[in-house]
Protein backbone atom coordinates (compact mmCIF):
# COMPACT_ATOMS: atom_id res chain seq x y z
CA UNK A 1 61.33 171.53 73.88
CA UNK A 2 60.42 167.89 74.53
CA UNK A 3 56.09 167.85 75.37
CA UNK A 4 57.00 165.29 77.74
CA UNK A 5 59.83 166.86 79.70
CA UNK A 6 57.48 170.23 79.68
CA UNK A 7 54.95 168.21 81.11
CA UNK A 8 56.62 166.49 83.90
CA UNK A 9 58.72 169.59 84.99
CA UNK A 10 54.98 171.30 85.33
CA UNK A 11 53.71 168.72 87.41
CA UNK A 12 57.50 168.34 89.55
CA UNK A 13 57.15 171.85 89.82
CA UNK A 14 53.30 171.62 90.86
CA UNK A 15 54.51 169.05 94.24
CA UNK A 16 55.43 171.61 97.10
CA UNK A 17 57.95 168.60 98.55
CA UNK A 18 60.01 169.24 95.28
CA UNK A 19 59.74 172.95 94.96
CA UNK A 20 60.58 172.95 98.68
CA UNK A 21 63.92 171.10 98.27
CA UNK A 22 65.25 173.31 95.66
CA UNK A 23 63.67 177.02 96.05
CA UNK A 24 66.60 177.65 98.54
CA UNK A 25 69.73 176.08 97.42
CA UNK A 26 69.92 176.15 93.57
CA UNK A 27 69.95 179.24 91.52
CA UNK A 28 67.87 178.73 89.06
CA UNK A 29 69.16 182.01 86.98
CA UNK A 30 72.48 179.85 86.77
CA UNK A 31 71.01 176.48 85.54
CA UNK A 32 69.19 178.19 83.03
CA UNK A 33 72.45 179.97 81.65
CA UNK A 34 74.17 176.65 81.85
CA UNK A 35 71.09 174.55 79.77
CA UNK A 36 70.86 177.04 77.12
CA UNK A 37 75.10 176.88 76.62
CA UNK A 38 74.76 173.40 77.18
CA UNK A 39 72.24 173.58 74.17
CA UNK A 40 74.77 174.87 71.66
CA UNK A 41 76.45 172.30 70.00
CA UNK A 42 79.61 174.09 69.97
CA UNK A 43 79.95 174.49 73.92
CA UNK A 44 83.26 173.83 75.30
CA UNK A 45 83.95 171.16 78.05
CA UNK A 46 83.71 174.03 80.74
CA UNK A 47 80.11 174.40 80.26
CA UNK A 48 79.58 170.31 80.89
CA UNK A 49 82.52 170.90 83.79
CA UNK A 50 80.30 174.02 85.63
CA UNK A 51 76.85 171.54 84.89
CA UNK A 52 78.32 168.65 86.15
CA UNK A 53 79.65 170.75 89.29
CA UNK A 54 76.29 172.30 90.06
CA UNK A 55 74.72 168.51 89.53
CA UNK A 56 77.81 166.88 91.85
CA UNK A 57 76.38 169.85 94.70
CA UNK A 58 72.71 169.57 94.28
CA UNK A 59 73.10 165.93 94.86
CA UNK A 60 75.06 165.91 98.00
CA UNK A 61 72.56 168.12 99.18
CA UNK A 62 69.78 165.96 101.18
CA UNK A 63 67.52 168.43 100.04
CA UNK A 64 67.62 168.64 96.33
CA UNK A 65 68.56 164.67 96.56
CA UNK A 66 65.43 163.87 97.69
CA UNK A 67 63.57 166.11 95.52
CA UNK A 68 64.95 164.80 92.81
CA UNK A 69 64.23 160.96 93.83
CA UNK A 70 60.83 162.38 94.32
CA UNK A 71 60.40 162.96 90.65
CA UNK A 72 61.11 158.95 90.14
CA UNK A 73 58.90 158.07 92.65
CA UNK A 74 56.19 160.23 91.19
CA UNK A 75 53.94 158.54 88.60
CA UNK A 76 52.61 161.38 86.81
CA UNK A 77 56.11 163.03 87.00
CA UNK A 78 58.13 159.92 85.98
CA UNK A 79 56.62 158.61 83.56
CA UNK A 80 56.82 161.97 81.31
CA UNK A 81 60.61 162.03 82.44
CA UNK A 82 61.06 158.80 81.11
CA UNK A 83 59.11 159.59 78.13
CA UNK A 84 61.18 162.92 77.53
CA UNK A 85 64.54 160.85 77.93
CA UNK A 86 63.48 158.12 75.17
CA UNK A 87 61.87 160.05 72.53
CA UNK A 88 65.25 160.69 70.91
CA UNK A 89 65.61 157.02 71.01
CA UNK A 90 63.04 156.03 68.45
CA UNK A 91 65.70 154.67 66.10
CA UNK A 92 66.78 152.24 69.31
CA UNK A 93 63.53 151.00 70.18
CA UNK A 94 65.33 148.07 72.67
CA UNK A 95 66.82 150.75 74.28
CA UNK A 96 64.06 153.01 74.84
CA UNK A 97 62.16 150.27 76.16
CA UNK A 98 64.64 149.03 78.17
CA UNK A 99 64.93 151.97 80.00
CA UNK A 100 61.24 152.47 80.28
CA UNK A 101 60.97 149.11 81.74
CA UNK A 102 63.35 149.43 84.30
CA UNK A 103 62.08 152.94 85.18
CA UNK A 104 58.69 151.43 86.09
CA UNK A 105 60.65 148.81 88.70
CA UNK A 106 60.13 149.68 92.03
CA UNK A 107 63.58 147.96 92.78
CA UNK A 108 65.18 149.75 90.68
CA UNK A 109 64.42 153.30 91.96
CA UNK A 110 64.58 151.43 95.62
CA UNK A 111 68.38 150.51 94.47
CA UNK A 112 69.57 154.23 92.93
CA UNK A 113 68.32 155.63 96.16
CA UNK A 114 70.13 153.27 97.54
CA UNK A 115 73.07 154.52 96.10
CA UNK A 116 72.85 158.26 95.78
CA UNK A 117 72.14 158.09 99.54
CA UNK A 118 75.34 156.49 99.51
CA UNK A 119 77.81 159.60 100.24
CA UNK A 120 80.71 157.62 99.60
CA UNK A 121 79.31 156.04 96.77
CA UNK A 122 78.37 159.15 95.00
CA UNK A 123 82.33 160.30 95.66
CA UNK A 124 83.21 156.90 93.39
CA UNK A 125 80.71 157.96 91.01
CA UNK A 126 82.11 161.80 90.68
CA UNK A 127 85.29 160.80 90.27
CA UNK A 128 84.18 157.95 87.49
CA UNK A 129 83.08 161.59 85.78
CA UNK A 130 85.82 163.29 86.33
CA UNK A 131 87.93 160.23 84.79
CA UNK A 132 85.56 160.31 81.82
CA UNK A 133 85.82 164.43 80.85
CA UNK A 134 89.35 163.59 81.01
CA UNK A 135 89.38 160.56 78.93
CA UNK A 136 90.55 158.74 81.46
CA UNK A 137 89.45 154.71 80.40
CA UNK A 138 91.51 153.57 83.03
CA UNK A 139 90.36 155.31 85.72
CA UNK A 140 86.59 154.86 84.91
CA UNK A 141 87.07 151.26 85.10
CA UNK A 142 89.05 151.41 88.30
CA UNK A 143 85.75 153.17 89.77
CA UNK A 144 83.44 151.48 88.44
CA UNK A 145 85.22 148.05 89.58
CA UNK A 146 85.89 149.94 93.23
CA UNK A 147 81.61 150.86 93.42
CA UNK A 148 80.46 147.46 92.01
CA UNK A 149 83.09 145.34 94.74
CA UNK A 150 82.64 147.69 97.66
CA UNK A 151 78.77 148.94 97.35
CA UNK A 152 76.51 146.07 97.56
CA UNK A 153 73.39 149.07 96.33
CA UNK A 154 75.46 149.82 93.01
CA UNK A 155 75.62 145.85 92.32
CA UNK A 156 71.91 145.42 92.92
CA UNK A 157 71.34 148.45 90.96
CA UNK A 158 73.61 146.53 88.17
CA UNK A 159 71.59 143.77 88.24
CA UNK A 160 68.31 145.15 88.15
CA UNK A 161 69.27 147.18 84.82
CA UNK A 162 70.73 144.13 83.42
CA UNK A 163 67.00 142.41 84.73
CA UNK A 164 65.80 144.94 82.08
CA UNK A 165 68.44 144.61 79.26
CA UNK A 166 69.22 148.11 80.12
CA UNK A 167 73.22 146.86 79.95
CA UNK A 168 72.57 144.76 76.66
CA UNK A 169 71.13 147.96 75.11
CA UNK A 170 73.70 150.06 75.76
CA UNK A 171 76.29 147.62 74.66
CA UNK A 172 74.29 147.74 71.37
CA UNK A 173 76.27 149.94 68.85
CA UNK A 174 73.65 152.54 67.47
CA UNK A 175 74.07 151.67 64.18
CA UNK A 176 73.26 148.38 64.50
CA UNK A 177 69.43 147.55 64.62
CA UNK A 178 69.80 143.87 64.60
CA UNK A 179 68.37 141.91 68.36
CA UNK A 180 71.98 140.26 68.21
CA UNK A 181 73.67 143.55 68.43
């Protein structure tokens, strides 16, 4: 497993506001049988459906919401995190440090709050997911064009990412190295 992730789980789980938003309302018996089937690379789509459906109720709970904010808002907790998360990017250095950068932006984490408070925003967003298990190009566009027009939060939150090239990253196609993309 990832140092980094190891490291910043440890301290997450080391800050009683963060054990205290989750102790009571996720099983953690289940999310481990879900990450270790997620792990196999031949999982079917019902493992990411039941993962995705555990994340989509953890998050409209207030509780495990704002314990998991609290691990972005956490120094010694996000910056592991964010070192876990780009590791596998070494071959995409602009990404990785895209991502880092944007991670360390105060507005940034201000704005995704912003959002995820957002109860009908995080409804768009589900259903964006949903659209995308189901291959659904259409509809992900529809949602994403519904959030950024309706949800002021999810456009700041656009262009604070795009502040860090986080959107000229990902445009990027991974096998090509070249600044110009």
């Amino acid at each position: 497993m990832n140092r980094n992730l190891v490291t910043a789980l440890r301290i997450a789980w080391g800050l009683p506001e963060f054990r205290d938003g989750v102790r009571h309302l996720v099983d953690l018996d289940e999310v481990a049988v879900l990450l270790a089937a997620l792990s196999d690379p031949d999982h079917d789509r019902e493992v990411e459906r039941s993962l995705l459906g555990l994340l989509r109720s953890g998050l409209d709970t207030t509780e495990i919401r704002e314990a998991v904010l609290l691990l972005l808002e956490e120094d010694d907790v996000r910056r592991p995190l964010v070192g876990a998360m780009t590791e596998p990017l070494a071959a995409r250095p602009g990404q990785a440090a895209a991502i880092a950068s944007a991670a360390e932006d105060p507005a940034v984490r201000r704005e995704l709050r912003a959002v995820l408070d957002s109860a009908r925003a995080r409804q768009l967003i589900w259903q964006a997911v949903d659209d995308q298990m189901e291959d659904n190009r259409v509809g992900v566009i529809h949602r994403a064009a519904v959030l950024f027009v309706r949800h002021r939060s999810v456009r700041r939150l656009v262009w604070a990412l795009r502040r860090h090239g986080v959107l000229r990253e990902l445009r990027r196609r991974a096998d090509d190295p070249s600044p110009t993309g």
